[in-house]
PDB file of N, CA and C in Angstrom:
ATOM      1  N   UNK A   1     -14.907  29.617  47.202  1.00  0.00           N
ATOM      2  CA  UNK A   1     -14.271  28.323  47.129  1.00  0.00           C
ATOM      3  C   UNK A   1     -13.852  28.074  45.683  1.00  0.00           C
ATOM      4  N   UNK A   2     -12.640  27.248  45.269  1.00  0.00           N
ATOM      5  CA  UNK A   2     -12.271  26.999  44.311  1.00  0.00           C
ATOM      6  C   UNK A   2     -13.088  25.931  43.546  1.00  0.00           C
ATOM      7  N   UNK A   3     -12.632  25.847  42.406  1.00  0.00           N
ATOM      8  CA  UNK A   3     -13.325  24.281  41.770  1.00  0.00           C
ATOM      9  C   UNK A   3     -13.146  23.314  42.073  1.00  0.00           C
ATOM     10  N   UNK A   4     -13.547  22.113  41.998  1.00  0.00           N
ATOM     11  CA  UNK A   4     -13.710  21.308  43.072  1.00  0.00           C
ATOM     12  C   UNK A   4     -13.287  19.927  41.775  1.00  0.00           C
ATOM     13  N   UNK A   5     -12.379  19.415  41.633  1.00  0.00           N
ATOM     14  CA  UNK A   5     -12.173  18.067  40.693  1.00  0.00           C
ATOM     15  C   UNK A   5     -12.819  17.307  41.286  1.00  0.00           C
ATOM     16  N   UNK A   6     -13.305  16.377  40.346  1.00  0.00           N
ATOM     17  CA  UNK A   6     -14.220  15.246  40.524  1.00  0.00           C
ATOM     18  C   UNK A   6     -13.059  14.411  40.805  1.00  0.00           C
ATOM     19  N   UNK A   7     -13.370  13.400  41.843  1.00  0.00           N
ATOM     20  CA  UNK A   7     -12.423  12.296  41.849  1.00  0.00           C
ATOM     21  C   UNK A   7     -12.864  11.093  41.271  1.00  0.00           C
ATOM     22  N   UNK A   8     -12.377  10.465  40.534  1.00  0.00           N
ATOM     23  CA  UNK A   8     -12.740   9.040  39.801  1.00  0.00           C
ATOM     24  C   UNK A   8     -13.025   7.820  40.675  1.00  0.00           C
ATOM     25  N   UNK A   9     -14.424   7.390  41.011  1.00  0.00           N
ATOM     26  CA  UNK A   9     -14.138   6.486  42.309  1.00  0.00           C
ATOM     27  C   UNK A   9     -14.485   5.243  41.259  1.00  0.00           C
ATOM     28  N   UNK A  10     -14.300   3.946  41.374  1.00  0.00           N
ATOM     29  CA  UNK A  10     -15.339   3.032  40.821  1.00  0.00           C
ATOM     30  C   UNK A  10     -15.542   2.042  42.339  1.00  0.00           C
ATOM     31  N   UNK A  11     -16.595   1.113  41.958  1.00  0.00           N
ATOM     32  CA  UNK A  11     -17.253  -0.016  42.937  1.00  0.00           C
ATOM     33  C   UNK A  11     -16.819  -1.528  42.851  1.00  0.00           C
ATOM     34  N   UNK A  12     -16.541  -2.087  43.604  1.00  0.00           N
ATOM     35  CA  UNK A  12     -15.994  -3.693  43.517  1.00  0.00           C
ATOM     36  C   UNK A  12     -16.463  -3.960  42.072  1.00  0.00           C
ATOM     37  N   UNK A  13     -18.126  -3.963  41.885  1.00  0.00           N
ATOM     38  CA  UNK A  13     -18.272  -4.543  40.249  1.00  0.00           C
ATOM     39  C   UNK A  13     -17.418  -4.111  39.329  1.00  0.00           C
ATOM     40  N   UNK A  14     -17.575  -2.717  39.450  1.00  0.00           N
ATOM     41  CA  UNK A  14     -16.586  -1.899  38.096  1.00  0.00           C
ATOM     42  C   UNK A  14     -15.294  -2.691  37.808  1.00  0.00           C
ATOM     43  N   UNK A  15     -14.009  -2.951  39.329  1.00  0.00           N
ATOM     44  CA  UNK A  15     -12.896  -3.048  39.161  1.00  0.00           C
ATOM     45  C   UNK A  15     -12.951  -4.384  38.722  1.00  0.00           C
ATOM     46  N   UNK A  16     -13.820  -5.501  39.047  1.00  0.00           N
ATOM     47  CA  UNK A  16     -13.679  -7.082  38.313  1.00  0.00           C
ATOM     48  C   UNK A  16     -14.126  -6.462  37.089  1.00  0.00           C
ATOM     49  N   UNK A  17     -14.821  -5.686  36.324  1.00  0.00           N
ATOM     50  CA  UNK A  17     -14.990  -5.470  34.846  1.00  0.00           C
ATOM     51  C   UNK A  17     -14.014  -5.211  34.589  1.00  0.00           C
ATOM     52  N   UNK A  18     -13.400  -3.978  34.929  1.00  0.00           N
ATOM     53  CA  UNK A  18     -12.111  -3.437  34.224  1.00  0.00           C
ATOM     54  C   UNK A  18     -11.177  -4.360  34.279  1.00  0.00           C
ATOM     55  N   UNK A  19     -10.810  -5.647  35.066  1.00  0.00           N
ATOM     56  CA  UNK A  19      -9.850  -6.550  35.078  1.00  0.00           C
ATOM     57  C   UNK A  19     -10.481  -7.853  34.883  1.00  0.00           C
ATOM     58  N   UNK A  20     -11.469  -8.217  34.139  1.00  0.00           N
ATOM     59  CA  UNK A  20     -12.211  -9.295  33.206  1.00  0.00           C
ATOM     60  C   UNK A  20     -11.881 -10.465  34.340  1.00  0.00           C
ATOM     61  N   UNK A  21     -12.661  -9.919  35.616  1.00  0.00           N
ATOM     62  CA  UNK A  21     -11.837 -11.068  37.049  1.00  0.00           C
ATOM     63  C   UNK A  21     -13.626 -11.397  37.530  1.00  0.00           C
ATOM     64  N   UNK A  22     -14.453 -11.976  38.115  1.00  0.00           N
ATOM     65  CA  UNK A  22     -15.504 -12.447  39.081  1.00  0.00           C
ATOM     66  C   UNK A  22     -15.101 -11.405  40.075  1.00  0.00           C
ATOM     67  N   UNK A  23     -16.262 -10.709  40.733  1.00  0.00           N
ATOM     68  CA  UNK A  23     -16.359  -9.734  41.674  1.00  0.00           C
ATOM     69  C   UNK A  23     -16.064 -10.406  43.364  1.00  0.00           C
ATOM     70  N   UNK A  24     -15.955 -11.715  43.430  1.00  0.00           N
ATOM     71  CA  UNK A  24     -15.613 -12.624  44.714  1.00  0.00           C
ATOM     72  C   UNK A  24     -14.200 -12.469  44.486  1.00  0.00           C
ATOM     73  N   UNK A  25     -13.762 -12.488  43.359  1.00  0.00           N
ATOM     74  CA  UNK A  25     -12.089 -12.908  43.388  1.00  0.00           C
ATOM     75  C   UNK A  25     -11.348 -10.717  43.929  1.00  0.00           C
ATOM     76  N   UNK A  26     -12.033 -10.058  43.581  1.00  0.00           N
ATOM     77  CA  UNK A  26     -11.803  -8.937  43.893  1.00  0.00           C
ATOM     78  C   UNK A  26     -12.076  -8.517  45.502  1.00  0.00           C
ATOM     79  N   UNK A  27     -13.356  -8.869  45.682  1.00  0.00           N
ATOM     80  CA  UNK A  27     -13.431  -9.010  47.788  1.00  0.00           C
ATOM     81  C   UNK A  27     -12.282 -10.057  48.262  1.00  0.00           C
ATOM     82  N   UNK A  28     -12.131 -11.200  47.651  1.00  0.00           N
ATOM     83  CA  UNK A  28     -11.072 -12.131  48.101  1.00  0.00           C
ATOM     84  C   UNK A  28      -9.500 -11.113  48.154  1.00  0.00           C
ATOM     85  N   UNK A  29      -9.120 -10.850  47.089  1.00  0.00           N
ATOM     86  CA  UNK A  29      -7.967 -10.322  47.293  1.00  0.00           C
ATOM     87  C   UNK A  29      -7.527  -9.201  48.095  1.00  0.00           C
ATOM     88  N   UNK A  30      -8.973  -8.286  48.107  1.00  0.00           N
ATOM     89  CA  UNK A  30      -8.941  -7.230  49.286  1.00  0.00           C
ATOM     90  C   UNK A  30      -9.055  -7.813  50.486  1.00  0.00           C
ATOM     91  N   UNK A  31      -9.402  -8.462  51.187  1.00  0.00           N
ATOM     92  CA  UNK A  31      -9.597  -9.343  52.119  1.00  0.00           C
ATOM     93  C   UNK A  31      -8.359  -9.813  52.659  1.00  0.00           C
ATOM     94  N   UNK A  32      -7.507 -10.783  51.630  1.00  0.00           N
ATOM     95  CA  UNK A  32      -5.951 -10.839  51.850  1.00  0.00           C
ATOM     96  C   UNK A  32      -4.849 -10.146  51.929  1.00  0.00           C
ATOM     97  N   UNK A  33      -5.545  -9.292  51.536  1.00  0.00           N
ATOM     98  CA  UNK A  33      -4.145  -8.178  51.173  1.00  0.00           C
ATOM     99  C   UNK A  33      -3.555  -8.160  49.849  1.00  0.00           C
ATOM    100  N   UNK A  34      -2.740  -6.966  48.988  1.00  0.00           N
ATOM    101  CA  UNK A  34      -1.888  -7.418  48.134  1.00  0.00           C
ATOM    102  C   UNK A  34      -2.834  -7.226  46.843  1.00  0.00           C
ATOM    103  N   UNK A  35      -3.925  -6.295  47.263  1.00  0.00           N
ATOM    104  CA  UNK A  35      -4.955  -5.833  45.945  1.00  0.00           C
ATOM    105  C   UNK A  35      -4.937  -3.893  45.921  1.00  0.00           C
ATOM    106  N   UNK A  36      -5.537  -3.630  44.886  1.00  0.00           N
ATOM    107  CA  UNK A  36      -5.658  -2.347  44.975  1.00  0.00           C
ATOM    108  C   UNK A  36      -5.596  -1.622  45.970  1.00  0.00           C
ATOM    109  N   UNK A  37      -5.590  -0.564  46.282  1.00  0.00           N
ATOM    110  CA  UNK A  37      -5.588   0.350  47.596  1.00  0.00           C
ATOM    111  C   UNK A  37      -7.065   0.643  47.085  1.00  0.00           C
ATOM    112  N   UNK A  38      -7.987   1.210  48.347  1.00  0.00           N
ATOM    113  CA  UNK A  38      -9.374   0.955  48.204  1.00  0.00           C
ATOM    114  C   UNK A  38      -9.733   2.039  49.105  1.00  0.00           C
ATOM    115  N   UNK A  39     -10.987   2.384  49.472  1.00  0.00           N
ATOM    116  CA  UNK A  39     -11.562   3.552  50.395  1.00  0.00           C
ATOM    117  C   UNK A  39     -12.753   2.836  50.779  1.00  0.00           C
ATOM    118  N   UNK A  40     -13.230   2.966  52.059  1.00  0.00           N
ATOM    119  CA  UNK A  40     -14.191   2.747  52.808  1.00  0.00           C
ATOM    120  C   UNK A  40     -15.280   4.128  53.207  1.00  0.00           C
ATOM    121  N   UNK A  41     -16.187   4.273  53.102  1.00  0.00           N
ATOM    122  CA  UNK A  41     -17.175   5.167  53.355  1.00  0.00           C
ATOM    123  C   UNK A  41     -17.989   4.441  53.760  1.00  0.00           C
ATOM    124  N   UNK A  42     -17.903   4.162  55.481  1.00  0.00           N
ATOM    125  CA  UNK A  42     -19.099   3.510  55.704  1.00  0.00           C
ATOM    126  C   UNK A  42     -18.806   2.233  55.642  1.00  0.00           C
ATOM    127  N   UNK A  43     -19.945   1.371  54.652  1.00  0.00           N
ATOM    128  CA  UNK A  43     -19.957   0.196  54.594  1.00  0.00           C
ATOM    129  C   UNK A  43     -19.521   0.172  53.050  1.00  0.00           C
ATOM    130  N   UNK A  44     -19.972   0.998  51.957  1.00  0.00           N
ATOM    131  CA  UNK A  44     -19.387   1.199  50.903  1.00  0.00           C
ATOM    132  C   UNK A  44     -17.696   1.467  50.603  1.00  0.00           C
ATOM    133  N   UNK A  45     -17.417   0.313  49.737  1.00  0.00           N
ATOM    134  CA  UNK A  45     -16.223   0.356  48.925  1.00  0.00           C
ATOM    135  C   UNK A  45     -15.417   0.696  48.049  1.00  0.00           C
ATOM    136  N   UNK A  46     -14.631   1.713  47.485  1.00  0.00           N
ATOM    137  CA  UNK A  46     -14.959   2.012  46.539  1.00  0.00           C
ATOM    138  C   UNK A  46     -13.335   2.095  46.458  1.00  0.00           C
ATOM    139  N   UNK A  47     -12.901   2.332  44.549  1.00  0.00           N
ATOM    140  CA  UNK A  47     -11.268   2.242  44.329  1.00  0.00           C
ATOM    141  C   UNK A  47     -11.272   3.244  43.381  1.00  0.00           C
ATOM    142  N   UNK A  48     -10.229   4.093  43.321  1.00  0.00           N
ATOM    143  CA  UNK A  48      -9.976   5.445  42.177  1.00  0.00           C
ATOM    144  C   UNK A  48      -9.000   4.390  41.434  1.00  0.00           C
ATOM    145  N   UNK A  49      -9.216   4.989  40.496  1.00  0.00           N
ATOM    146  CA  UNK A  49      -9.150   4.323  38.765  1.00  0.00           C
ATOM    147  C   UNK A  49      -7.623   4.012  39.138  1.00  0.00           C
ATOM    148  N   UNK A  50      -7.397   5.948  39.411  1.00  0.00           N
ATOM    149  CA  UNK A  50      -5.660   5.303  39.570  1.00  0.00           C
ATOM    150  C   UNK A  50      -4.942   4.543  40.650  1.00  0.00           C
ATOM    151  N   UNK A  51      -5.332   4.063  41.253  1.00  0.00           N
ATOM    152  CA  UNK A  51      -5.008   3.206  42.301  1.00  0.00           C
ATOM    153  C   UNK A  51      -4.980   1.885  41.681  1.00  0.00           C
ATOM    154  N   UNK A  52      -5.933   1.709  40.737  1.00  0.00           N
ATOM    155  CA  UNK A  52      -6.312   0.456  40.167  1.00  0.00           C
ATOM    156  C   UNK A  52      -4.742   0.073  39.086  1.00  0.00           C
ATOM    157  N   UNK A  53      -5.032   0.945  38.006  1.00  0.00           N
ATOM    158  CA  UNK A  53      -3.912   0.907  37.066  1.00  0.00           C
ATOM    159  C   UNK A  53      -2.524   1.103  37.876  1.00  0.00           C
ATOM    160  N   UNK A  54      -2.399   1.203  38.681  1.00  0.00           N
ATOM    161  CA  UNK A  54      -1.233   1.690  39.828  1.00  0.00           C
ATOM    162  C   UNK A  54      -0.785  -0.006  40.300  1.00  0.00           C
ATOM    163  N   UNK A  55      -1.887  -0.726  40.802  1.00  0.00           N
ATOM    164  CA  UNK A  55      -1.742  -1.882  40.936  1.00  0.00           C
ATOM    165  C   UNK A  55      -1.552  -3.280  39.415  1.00  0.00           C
ATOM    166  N   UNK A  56      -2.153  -3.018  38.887  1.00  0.00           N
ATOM    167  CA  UNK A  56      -2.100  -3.914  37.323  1.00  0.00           C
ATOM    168  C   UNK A  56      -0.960  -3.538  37.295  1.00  0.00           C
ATOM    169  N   UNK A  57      -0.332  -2.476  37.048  1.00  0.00           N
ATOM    170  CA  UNK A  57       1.429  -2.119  36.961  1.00  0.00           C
ATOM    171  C   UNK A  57       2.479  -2.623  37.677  1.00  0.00           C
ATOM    172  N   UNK A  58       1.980  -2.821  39.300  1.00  0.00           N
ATOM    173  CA  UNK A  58       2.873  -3.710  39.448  1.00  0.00           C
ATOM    174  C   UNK A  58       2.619  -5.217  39.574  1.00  0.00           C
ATOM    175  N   UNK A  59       2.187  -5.702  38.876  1.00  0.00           N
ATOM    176  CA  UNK A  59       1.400  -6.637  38.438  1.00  0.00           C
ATOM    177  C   UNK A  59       2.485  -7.675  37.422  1.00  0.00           C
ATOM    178  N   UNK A  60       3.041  -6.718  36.827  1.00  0.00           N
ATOM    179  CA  UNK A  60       3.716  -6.834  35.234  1.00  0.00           C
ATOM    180  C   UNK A  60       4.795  -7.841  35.748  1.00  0.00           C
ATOM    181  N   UNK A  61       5.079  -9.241  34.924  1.00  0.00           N
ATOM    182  CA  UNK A  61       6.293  -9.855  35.684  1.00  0.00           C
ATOM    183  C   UNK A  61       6.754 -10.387  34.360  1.00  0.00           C
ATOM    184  N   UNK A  62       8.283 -10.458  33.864  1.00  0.00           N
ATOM    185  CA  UNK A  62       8.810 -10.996  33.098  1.00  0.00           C
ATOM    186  C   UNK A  62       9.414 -12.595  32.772  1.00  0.00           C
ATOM    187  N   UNK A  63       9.038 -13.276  33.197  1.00  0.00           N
ATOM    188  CA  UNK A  63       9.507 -14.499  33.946  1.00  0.00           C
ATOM    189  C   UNK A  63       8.998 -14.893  35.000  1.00  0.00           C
ATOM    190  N   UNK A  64       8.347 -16.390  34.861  1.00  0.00           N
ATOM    191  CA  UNK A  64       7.505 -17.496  36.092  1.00  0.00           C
ATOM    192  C   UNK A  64       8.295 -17.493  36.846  1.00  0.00           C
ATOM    193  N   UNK A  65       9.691 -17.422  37.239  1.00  0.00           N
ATOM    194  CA  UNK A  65      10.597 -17.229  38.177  1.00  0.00           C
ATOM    195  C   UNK A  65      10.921 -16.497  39.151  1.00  0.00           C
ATOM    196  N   UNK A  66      10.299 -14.881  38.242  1.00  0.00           N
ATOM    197  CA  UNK A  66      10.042 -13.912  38.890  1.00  0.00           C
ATOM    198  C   UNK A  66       9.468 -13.539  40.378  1.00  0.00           C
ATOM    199  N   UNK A  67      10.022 -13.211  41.571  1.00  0.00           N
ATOM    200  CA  UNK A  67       9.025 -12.614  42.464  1.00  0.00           C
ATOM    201  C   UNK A  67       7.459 -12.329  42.708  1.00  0.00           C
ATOM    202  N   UNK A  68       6.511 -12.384  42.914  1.00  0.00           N
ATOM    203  CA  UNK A  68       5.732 -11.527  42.988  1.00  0.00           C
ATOM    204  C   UNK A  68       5.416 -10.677  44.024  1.00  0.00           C
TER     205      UNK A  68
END
């Protein structure tokens, strides 16, 4: 078998750290829709980094006028 890359997972806590957000406002938005893309194992939650920064990106808005 080949080598095996680690995949980068983090946990609801991690992603409200990395985005300086309350860990309710992170279940809330997964909940609604329109948050990170996420993985389920089970009952465990979990989000790869790049999925995360994938989302903050489109995040980015130039103007209150703007779409979201």
């Amino acid at each position: 078998m080949g080598s095996l890359v680690p995949i980068r997972m983090m946990r609801q806590k991690d992603v409200a750290a990395m985005l300086d957000m309350a860990e309710s406002w992170v279940e809330q938005i997964r909940l609604r829709g329109g948050g990170p893309v996420y993985h389920k194992f089970g009952k465990n939650v979990r989000y790869r980094v790049e999925d995360v920064l994938t989302w903050v990106d489109g995040q980015r808005r130039f103007s209150t006028s703007q779409a979201a």
